[in-house]
C-alpha atoms as a PDB file:
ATOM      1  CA  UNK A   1     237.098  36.807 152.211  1.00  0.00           C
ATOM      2  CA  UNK A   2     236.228  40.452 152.444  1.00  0.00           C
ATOM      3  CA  UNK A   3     232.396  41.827 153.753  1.00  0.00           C
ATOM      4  CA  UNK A   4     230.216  42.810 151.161  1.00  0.00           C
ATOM      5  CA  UNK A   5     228.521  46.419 151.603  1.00  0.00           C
ATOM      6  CA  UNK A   6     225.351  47.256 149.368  1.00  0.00           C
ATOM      7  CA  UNK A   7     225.490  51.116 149.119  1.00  0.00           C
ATOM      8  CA  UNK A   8     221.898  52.199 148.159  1.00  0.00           C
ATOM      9  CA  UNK A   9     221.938  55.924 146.711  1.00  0.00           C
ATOM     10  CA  UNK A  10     220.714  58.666 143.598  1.00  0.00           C
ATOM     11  CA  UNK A  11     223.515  60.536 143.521  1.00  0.00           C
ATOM     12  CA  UNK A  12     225.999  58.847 140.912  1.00  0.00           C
ATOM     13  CA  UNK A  13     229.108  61.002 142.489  1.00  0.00           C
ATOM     14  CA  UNK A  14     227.869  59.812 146.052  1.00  0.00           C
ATOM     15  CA  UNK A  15     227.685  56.353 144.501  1.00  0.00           C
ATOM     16  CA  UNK A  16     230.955  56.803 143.150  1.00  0.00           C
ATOM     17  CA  UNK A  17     233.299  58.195 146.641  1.00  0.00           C
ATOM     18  CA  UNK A  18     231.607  55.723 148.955  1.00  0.00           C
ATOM     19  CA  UNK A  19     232.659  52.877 146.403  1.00  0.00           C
ATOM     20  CA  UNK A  20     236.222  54.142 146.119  1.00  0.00           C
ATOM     21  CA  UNK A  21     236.807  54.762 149.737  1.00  0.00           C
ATOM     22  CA  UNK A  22     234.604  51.565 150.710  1.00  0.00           C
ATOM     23  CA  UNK A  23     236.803  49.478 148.182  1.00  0.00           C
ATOM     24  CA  UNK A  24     240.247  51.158 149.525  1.00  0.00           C
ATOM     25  CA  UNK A  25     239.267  49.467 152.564  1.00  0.00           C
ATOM     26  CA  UNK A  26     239.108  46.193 151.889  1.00  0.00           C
ATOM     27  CA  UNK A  27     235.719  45.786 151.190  1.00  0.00           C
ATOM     28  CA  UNK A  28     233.685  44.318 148.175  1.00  0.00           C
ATOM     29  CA  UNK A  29     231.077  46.543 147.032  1.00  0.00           C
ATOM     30  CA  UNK A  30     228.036  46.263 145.001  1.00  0.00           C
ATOM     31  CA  UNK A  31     225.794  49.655 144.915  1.00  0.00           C
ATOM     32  CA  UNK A  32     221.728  49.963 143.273  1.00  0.00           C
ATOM     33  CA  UNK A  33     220.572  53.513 142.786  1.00  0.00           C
ATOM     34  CA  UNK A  34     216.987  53.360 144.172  1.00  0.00           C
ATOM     35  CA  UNK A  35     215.200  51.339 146.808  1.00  0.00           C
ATOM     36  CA  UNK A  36     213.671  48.813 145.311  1.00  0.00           C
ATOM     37  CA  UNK A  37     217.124  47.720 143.392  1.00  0.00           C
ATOM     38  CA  UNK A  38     218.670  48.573 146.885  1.00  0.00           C
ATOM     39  CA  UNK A  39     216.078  45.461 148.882  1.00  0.00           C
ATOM     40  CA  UNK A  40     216.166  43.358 145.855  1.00  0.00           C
ATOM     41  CA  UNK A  41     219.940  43.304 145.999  1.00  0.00           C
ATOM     42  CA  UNK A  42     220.050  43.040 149.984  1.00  0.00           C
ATOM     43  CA  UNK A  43     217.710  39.697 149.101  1.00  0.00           C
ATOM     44  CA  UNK A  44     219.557  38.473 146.725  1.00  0.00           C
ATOM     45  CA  UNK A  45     222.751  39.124 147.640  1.00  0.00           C
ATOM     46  CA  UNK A  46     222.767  39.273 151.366  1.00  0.00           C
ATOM     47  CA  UNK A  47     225.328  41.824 152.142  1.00  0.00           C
ATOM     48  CA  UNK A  48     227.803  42.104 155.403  1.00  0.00           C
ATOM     49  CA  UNK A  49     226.258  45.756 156.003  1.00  0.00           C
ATOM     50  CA  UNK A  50     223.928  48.377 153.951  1.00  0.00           C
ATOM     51  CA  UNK A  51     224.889  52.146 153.740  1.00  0.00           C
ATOM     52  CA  UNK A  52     220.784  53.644 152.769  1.00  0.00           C
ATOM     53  CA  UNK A  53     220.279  56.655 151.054  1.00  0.00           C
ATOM     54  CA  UNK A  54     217.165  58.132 152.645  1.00  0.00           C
ATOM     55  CA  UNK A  55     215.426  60.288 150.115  1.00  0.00           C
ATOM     56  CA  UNK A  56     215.355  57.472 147.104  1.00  0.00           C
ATOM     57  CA  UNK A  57     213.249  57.124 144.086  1.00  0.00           C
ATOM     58  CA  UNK A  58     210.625  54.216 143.768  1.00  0.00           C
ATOM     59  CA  UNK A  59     211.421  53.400 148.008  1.00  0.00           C
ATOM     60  CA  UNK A  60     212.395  55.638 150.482  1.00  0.00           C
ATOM     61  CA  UNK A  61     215.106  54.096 152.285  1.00  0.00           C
ATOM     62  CA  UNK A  62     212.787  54.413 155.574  1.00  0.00           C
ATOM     63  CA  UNK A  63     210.954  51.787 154.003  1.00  0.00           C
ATOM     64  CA  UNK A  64     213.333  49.428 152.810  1.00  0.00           C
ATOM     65  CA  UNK A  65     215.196  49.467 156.130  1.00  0.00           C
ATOM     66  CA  UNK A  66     211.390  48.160 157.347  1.00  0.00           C
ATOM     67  CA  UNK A  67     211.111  45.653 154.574  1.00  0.00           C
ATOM     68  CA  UNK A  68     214.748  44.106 155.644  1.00  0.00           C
ATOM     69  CA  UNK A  69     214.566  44.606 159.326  1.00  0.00           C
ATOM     70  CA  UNK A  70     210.984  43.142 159.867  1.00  0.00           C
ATOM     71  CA  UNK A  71     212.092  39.873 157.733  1.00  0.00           C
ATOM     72  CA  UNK A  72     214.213  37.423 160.057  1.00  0.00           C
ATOM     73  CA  UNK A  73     216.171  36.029 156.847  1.00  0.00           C
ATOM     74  CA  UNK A  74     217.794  40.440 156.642  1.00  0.00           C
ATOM     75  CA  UNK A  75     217.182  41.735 160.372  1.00  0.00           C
ATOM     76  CA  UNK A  76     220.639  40.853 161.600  1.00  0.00           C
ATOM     77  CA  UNK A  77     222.277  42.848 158.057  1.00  0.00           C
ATOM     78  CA  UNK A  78     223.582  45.893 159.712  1.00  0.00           C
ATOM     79  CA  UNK A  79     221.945  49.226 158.214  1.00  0.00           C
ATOM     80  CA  UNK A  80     223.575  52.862 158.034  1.00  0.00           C
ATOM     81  CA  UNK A  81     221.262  55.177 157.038  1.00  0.00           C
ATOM     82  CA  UNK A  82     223.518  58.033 155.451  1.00  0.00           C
ATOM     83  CA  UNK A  83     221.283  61.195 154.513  1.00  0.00           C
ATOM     84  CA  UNK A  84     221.149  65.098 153.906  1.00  0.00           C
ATOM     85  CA  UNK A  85     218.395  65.225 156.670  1.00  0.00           C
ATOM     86  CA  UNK A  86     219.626  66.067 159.753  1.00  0.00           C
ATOM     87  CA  UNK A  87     216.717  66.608 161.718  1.00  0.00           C
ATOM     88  CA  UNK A  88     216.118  64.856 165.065  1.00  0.00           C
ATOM     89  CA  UNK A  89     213.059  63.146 163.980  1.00  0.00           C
ATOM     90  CA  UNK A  90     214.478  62.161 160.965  1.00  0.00           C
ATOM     91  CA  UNK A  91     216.854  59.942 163.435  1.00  0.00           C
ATOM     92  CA  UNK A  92     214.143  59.084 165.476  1.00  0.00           C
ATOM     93  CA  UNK A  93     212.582  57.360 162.531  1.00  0.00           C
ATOM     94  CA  UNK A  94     215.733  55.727 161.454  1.00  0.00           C
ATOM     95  CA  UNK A  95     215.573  54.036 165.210  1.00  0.00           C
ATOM     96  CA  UNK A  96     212.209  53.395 164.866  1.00  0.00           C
ATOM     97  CA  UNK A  97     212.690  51.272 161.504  1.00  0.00           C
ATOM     98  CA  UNK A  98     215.525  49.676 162.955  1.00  0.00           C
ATOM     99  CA  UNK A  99     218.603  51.125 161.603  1.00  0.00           C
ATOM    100  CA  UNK A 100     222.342  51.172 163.317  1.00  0.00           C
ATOM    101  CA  UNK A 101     223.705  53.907 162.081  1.00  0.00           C
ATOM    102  CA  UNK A 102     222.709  57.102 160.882  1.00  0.00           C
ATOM    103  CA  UNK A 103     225.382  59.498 159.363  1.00  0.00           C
ATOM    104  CA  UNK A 104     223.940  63.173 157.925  1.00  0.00           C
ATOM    105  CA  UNK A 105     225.184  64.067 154.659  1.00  0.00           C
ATOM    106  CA  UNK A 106     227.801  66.173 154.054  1.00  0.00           C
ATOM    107  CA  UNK A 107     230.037  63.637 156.202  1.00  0.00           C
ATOM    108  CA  UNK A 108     233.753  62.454 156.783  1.00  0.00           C
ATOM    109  CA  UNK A 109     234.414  59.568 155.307  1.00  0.00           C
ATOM    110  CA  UNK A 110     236.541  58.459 157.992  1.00  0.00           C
ATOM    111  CA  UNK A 111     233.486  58.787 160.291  1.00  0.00           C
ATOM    112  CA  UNK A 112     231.814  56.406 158.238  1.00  0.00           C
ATOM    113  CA  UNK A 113     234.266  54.007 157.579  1.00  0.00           C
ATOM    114  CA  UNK A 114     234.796  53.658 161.855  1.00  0.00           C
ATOM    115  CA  UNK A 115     230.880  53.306 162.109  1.00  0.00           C
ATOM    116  CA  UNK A 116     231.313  50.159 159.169  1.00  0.00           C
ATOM    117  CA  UNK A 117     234.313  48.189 160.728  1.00  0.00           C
ATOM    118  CA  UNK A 118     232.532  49.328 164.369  1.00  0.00           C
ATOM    119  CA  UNK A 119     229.187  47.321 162.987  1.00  0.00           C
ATOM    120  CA  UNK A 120     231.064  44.606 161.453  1.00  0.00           C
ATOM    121  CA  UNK A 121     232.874  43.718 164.075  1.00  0.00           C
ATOM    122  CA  UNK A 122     230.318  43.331 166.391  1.00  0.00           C
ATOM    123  CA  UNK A 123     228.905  40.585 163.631  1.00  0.00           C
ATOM    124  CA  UNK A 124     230.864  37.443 163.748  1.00  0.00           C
END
């Protein structure tokens, strides 16, 4: 049965590359374009691995990688943080909240998809 990755993102053409390349792969994918759809559909639908937006409307993805990683039912969910913010503390905070991953934005895809089979192979 293939993973299931929740990509959590504004940007419809962002939405719409990571989907392709993510479904190329193998992978099921289901996407929400803000962070509150984003944790509603990690509850609900318990995804293999998250790929978070940072900058989102209603949730920042800071926050929703919180929300999931403070909650023993999500915490073991891998989380990439993918973002256009590239500054040190920005990463900083994405350890701090408990994320895997973090990927700035504009990225090779290839990069990312080695950082999602790296992550879900550690998961068995």
């Amino acid at each position: 049965m293939a993973k299931k990755i929740l990509i959590v993102d504004d940007e419809p053409h962002i939405v719409t590359m990571l989907e392709n390349r993510i479904k190329h792969a193998g992978y099921e994918v289901i996407t929400a374009i803000d962070g509150q759809e984003g944790l509603s559909k990690a509850q609900k639908e318990k995804p293999d691995l998250i790929i978070l937006d940072l900058m989102l409307p209603k949730l920042d993805g800071y926050k929703v990688c919180r929300m999931l990683k403070f909650d023993g039912k999500y915490k073991h969910i891998p989380i990439i943080m993918l973002s256009a913010r590239a500054q040190e503390e920005d990463k900083k905070i994405g350890e701090q909240v408990g994320a895997d991953g973090y990927i700035t934005k504009p990225f090779e895809p290839q990069v990312l998809l080695g950082k999602i089979k790296e992550l879900l192979l550690d998961k068995k």
